[in-house]
Protein backbone atom coordinates (compact mmCIF):
# COMPACT_ATOMS: atom_id res chain seq x y z
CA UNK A 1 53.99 35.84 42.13
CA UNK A 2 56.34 35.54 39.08
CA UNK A 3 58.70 32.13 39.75
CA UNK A 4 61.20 34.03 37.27
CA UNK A 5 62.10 36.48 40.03
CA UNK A 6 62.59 34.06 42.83
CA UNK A 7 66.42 33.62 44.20
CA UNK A 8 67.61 30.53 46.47
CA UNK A 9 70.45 30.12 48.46
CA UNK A 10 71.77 27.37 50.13
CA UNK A 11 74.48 26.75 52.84
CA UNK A 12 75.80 24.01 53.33
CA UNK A 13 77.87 23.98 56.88
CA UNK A 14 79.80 21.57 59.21
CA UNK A 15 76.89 21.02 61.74
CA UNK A 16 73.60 22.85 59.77
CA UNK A 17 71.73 23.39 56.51
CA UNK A 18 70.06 26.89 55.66
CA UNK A 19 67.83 27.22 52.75
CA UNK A 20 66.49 30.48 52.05
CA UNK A 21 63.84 31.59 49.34
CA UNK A 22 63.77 35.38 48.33
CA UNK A 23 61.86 37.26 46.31
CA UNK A 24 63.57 39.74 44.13
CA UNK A 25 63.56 43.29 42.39
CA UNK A 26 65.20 46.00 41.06
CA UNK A 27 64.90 47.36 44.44
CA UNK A 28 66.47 44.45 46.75
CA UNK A 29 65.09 41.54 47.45
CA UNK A 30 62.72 40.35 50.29
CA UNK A 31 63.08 36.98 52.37
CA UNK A 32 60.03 35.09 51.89
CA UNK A 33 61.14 31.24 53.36
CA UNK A 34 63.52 29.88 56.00
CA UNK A 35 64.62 26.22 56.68
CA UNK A 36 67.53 24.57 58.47
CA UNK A 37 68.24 21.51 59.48
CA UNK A 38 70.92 20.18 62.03
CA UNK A 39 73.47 17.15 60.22
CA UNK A 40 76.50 15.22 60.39
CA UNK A 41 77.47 14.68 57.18
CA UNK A 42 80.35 17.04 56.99
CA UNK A 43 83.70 17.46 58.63
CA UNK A 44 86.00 20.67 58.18
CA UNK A 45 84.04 21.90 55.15
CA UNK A 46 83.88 18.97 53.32
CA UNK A 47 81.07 16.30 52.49
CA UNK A 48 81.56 12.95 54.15
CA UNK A 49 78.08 11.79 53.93
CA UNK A 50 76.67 12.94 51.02
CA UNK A 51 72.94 10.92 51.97
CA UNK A 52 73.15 12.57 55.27
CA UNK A 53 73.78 16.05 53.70
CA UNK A 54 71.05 15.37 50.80
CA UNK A 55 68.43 14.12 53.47
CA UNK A 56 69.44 17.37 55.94
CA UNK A 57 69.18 19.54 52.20
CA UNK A 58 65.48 18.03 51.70
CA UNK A 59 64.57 19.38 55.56
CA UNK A 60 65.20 22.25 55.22
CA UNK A 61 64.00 22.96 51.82
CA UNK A 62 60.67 21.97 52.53
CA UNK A 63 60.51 24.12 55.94
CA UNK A 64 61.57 27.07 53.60
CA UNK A 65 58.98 26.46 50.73
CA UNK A 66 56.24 25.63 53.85
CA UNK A 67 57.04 28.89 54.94
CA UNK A 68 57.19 30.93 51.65
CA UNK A 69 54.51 28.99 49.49
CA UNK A 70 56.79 28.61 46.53
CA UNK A 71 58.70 25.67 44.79
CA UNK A 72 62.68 26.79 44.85
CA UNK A 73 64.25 25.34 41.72
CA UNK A 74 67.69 26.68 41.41
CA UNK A 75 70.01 27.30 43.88
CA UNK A 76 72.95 29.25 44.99
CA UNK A 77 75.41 27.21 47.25
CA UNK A 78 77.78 27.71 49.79
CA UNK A 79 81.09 25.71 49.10
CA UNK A 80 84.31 25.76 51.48
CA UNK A 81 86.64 24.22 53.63
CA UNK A 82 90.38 23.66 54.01
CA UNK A 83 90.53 22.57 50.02
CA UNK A 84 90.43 26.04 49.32
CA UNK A 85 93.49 27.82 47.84
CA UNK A 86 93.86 31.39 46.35
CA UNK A 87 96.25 33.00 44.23
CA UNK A 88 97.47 36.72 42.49
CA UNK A 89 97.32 36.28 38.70
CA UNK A 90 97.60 39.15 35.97
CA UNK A 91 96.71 39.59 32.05
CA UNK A 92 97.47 42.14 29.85
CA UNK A 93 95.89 43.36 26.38
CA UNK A 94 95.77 45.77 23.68
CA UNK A 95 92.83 48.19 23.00
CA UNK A 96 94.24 50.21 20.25
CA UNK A 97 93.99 53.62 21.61
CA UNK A 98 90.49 53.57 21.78
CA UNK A 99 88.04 54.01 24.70
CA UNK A 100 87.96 50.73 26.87
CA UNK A 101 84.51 48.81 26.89
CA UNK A 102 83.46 46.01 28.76
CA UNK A 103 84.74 43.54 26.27
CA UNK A 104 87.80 44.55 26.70
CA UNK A 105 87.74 44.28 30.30
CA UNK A 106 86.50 40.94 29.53
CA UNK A 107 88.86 39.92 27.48
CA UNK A 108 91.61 41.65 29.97
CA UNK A 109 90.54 39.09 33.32
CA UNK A 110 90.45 35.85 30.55
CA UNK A 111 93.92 36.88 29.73
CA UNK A 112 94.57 36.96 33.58
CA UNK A 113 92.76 33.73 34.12
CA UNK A 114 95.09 31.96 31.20
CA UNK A 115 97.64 29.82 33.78
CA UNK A 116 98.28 26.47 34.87
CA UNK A 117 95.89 24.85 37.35
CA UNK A 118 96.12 21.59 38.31
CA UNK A 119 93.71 19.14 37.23
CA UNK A 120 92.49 18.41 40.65
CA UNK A 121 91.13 22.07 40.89
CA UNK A 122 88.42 23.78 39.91
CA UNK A 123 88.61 27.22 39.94
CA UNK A 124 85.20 29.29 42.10
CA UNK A 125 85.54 32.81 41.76
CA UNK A 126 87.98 35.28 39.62
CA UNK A 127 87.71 38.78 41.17
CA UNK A 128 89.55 41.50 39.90
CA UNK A 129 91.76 43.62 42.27
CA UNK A 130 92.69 46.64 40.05
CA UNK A 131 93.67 47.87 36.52
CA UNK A 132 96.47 49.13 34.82
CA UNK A 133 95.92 51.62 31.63
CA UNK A 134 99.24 52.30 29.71
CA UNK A 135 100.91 51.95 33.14
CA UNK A 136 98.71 53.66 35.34
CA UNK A 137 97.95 52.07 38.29
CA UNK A 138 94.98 51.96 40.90
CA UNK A 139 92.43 52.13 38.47
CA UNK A 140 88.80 50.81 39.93
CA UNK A 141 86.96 50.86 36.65
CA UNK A 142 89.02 51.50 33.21
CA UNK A 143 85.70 51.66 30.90
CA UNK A 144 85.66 55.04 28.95
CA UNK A 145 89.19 55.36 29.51
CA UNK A 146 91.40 56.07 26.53
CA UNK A 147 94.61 53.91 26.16
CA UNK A 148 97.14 51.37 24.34
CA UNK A 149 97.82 48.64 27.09
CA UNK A 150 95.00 47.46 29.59
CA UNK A 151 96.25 45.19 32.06
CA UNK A 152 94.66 43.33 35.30
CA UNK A 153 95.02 42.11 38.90
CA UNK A 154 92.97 39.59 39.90
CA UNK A 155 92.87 36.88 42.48
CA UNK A 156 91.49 33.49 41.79
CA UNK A 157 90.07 31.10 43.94
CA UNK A 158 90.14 27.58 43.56
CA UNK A 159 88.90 24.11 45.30
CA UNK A 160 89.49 20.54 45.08
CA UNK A 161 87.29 18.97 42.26
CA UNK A 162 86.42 16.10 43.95
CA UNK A 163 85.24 17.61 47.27
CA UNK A 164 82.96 20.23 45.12
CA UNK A 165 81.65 17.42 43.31
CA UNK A 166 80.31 15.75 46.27
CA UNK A 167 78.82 19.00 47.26
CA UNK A 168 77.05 18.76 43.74
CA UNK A 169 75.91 15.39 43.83
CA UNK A 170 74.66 15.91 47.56
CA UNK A 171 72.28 19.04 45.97
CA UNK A 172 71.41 17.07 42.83
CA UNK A 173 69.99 14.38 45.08
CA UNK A 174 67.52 16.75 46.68
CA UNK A 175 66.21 17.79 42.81
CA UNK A 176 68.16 21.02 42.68
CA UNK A 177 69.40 22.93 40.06
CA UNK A 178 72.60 24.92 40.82
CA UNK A 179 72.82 28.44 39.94
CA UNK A 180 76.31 28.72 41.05
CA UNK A 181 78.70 28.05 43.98
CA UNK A 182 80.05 31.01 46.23
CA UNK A 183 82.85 31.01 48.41
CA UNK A 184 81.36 30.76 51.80
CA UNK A 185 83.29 33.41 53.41
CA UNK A 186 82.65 36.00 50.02
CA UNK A 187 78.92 35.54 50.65
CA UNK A 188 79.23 36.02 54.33
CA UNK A 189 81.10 38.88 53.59
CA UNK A 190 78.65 40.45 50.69
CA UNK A 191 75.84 40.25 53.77
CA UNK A 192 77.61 41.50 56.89
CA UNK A 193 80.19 44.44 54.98
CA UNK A 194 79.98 48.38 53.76
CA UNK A 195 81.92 49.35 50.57
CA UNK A 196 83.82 52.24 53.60
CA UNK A 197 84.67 48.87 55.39
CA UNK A 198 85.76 47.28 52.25
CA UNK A 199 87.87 49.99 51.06
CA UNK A 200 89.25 50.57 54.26
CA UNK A 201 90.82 47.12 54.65
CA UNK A 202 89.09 44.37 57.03
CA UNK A 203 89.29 40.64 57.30
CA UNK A 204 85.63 38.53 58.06
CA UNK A 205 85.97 35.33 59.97
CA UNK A 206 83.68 33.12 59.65
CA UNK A 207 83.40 31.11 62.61
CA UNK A 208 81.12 27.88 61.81
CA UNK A 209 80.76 24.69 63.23
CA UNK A 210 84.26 22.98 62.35
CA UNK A 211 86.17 25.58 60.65
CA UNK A 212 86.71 29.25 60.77
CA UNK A 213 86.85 31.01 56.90
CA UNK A 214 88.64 33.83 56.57
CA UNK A 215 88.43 36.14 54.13
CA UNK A 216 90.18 39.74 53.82
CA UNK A 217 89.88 42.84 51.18
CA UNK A 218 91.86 45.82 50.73
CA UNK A 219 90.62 49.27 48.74
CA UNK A 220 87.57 47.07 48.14
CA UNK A 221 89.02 44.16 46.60
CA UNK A 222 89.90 40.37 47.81
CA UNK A 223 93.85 39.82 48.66
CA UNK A 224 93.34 36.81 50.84
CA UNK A 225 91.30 34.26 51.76
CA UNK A 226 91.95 30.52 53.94
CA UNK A 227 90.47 28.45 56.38
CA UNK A 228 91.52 27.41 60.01
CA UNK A 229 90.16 24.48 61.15
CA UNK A 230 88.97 25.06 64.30
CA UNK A 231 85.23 25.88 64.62
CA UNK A 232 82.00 25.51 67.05
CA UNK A 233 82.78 22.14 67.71
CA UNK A 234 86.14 22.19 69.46
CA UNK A 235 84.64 24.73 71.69
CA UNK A 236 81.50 21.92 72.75
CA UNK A 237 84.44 18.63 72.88
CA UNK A 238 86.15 21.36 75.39
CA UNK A 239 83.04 21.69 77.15
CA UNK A 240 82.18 17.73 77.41
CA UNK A 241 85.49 17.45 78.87
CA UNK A 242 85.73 20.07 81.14
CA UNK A 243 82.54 19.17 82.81
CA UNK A 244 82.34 16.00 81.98
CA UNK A 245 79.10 15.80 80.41
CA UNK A 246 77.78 14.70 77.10
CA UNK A 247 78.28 16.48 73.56
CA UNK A 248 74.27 17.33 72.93
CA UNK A 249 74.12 19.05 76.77
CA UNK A 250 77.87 20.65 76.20
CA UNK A 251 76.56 22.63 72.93
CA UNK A 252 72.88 23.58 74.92
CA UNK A 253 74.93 24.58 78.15
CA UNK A 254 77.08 26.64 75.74
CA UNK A 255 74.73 28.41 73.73
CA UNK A 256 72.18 29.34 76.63
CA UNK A 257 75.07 29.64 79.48
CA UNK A 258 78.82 30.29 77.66
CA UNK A 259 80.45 33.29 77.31
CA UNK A 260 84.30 34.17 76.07
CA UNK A 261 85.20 36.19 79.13
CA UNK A 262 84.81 34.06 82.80
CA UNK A 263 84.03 37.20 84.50
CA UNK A 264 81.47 38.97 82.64
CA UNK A 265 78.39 39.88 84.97
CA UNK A 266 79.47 38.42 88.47
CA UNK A 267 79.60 34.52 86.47
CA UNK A 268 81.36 33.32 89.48
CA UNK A 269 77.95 33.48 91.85
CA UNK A 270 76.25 31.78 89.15
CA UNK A 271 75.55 27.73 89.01
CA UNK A 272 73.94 25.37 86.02
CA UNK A 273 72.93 22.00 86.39
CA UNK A 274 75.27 19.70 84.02
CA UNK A 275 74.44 16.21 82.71
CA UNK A 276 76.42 13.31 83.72
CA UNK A 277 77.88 10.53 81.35
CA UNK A 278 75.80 6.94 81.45
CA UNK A 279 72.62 7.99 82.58
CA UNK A 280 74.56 9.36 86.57
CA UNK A 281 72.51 12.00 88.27
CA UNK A 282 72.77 15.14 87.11
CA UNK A 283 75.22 17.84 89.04
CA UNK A 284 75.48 21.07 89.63
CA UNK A 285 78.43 23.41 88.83
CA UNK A 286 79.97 27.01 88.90
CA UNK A 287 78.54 28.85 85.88
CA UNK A 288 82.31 30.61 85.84
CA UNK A 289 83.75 26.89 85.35
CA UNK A 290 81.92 26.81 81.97
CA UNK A 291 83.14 29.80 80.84
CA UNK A 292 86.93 29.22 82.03
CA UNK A 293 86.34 26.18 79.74
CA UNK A 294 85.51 28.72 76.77
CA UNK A 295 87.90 31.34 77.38
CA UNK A 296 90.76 29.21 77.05
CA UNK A 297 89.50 27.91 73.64
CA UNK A 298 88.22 31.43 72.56
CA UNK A 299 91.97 32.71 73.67
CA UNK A 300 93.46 29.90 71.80
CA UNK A 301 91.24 30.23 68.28
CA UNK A 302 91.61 34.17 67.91
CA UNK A 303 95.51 33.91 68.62
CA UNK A 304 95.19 31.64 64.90
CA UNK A 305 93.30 34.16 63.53
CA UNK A 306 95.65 36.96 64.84
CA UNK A 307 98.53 34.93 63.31
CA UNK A 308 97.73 34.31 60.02
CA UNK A 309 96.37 38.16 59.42
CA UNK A 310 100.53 38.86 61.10
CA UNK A 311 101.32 36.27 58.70
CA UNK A 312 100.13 37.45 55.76
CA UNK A 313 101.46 41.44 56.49
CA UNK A 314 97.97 43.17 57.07
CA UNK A 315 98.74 44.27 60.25
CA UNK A 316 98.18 48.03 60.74
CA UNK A 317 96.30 47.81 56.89
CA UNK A 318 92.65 46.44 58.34
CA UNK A 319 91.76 49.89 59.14
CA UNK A 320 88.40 48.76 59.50
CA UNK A 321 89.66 46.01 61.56
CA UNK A 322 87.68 42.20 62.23
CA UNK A 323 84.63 41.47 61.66
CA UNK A 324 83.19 38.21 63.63
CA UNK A 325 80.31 36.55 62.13
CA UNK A 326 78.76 32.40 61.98
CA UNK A 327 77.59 30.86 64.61
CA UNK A 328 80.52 30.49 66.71
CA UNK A 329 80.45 34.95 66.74
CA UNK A 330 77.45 34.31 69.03
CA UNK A 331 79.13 32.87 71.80
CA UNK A 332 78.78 36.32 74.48
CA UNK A 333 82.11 38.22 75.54
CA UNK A 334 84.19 37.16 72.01
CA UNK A 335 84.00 40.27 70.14
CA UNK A 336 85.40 42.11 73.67
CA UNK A 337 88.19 39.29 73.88
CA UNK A 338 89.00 39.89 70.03
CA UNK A 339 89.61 44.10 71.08
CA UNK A 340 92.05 42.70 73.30
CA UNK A 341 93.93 40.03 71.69
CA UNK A 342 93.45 41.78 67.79
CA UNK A 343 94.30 45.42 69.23
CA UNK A 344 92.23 46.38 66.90
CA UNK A 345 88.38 47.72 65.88
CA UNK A 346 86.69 43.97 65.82
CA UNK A 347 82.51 43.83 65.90
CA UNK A 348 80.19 41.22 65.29
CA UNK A 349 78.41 41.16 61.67
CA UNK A 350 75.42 40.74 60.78
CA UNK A 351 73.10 39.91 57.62
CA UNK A 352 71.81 43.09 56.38
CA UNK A 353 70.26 44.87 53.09
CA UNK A 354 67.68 42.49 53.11
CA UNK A 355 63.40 42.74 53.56
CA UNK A 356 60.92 40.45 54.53
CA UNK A 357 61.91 38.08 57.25
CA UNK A 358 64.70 40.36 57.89
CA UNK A 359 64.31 40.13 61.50
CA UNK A 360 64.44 36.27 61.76
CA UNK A 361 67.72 36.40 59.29
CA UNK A 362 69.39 38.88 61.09
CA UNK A 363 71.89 36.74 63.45
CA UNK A 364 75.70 36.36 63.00
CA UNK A 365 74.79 31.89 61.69
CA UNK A 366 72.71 33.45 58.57
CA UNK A 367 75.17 35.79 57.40
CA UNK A 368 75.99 32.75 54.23
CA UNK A 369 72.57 32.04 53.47
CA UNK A 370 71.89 35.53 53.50
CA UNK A 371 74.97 36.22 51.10
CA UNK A 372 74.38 34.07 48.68
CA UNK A 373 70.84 35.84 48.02
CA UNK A 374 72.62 39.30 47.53
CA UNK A 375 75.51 37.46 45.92
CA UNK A 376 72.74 35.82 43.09
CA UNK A 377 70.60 39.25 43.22
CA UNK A 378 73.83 41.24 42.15
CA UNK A 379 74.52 38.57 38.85
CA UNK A 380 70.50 38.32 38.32
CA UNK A 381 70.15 42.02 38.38
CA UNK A 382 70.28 42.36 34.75
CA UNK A 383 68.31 40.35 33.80
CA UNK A 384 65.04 41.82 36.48
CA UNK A 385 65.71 45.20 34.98
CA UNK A 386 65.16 43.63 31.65
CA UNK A 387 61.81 42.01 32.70
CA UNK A 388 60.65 45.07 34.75
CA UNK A 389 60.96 46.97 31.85
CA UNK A 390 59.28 44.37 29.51
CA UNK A 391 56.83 42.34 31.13
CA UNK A 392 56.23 40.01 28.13
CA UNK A 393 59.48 39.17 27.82
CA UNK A 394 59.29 36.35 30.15
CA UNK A 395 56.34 34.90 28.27
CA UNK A 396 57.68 35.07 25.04
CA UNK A 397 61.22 33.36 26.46
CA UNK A 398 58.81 30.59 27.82
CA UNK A 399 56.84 30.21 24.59
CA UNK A 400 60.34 29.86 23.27
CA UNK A 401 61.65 27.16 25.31
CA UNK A 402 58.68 25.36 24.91
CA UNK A 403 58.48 25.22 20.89
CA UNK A 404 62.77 24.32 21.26
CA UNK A 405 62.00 21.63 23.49
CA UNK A 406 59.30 20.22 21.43
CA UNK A 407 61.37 20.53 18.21
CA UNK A 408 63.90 18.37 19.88
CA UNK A 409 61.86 15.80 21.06
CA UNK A 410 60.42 15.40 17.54
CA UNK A 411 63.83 15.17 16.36
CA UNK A 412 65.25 12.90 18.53
């Protein structure tokens, strides 16, 4: 199998790693590999250990090139977090009253790009809302249309420098190459959306281990995107608490017994046996007290998220409504809470558009991973037409690189 073809992603969350190879075509592309590893090394988003994170990088990397029997190379990564901020920005050009190409569309979103950012930022992602042809508005796509005056919407999306360098370094450690870095919440959102549910307005939540990313588009563009730091986490301190156990048997206890809603199925005729603290016996408690536990945090963390979509003056635009995904989405009765306290449509999302392992990707915690593979397939694209259509084009690029690289080292 052709390495040229191959597309990697990796996210990098609060309490896991996924690495994910693919195989790719002009048709899709096919999961071949899947590794993850369980780490410490980040809090809220952001790298606080980059050895821990490199080490947790290396785990699952090899699980995911065990499984496919390829070498993955270059990478797409995950990057979020509370450092994230997003902004409206627009440009505006002249095309001479001729038919607008994509160089002037290109030209248009560097025009819209042109402001002040500080020098602490770096900026992730420019994604263009709409455009504006001699002042027509709601324009998707201006290319072949005839005009004087081509302007653009766009929003940008910036981090902290400093945090997405430590992201870097923490991949560059493990012998990676970065393709790129995607918004964590985009990517989720390119693997769990439809272009209806897109165009119809809906906001994705994220929900990972410390933080829940939100990101929301309207007529099939971005308008907002931010980060609430409450994630899987809070939900398993609650736990320990509540029952007065230890944090490794709070986060089993609520993944195999939790749920949202305290009386879902008859809970209350239910019992689990808890650990105790310092090595005491073990005890035994009402399965409904562990979910009491969780539907007071569950209650708490949607009313955020309900907030900041009032907030931000969506509601009654999300026709489409929420979409849950990470692994906190897993946690049994949320998406029924969310109908209630969103009054609106909310569902759980998962990866999709994908072949291969599609069956061992498909839960709510892969929807990044899984993202970043479409997100890399849709800017690779191109370029795998180009090599369908010539196979020796490849070669001859190799041959290429080989004679430049040799010329340079003679030079040197």
């Amino acid at each position: 199998m052709s390495t040229h073809n191959l597309i990697c992603a990796l996210d990098i969350g609060t309490t896991k790693i996924a690495f994910a190879i693919a195989n790719s075509s002009s048709k899709g592309i096919e999961v071949l590999g899947l590794g993850r590893a369980s780490h410490f090394g980040v809090r809220h988003g952001v790298v606080v250990n980059i050895e821990a994170v490199a080490e947790a990088i290396q785990k699952a990397r090899e699980e995911a090139e065990l499984m496919s029997g390829l070498r993955a190379e270059k990478i797409w990564v995950s990057v979020g977090g509370n450092h994230i901020q997003s902004f409206d920005s627009h440009g505006m050009v002249a095309v001479k009253g001729r038919e607008v190409n994509g160089d002037d569309i290109a030209r248009v979103i560097e025009a819209a790009k042109a402001v002040v950012i500080p020098s602490d930022r770096q900026v992730l992602h420019v994604l263009p809302k709409d455009f504006k042809l001699d002042g027509q508005e709601g324009i998707a796509d201006p290319t072949g249309m005839t005009g004087v005056r081509l302007e653009a919407a766009v929003h940008i999306i910036t981090g902290n420098q400093a945090i997405i360098q430590n992201v870097i370094k923490s991949v560059e450690r493990s012998n990676l190459q970065i393709a790129g870095l995607v918004l964590t919440q985009l990517a989720s959102a390119t693997a769990v959306l439809s272009a209806d549910e897109k165009n119809l307005g809906v906001s994705v939540v994220d929900i990972g281990g410390g933080t829940c990313d939100m990101i929301t588009f309207l007529r099939n563009s971005v308008y907002h995107t931010n980060c609430i730091a409450v994630g899987g986490l809070n939900f398993s301190n609650d736990v320990a608490l509540g029952l007065r156990t230890t944090q490794t048997n709070a986060e089993e206890i609520k993944k195999k017994f939790g749920a949202a809603l305290a009386d879902i199925g008859g809970l209350n005729d239910e019992s689990i046996e808890v650990e105790s603290v310092g090595g005491r016996t073990p005890r035994s408690v009402a399965r409904s007290s562990l979910c009491r536990v969780l539907e007071a945090r569950s209650d708490e963390t949607l009313r955020l998220i309900k907030k900041e979509i009032e907030d931000r003056g969506f509601v009654g635009k999300l026709g489409s409504g929420v979409v849950l995904t990470g692994g906190g989405a897993e946690l049994r009765g949320l998406v029924e809470m969310g109908d209630f306290v969103f009054d609106m449509p909310v569902r759980k999302g998962l990866p999709t558009r994908v072949g291969g392992l599609a069956d061992v990707v498909s839960a709510a915690d892969f929807s990044t991973v899984v993202g970043l593979l479409l997100f890399g397939f849709e800017q690779e694209k191109p370029r795998i037409i180009a090599r369908e259509q010539d196979p020796g084009l490849s070669v001859r690029m190799g041959e290429f690189g080989r004679k430049l690289k040799d010329f340079i080292a003679r030079t040197i």
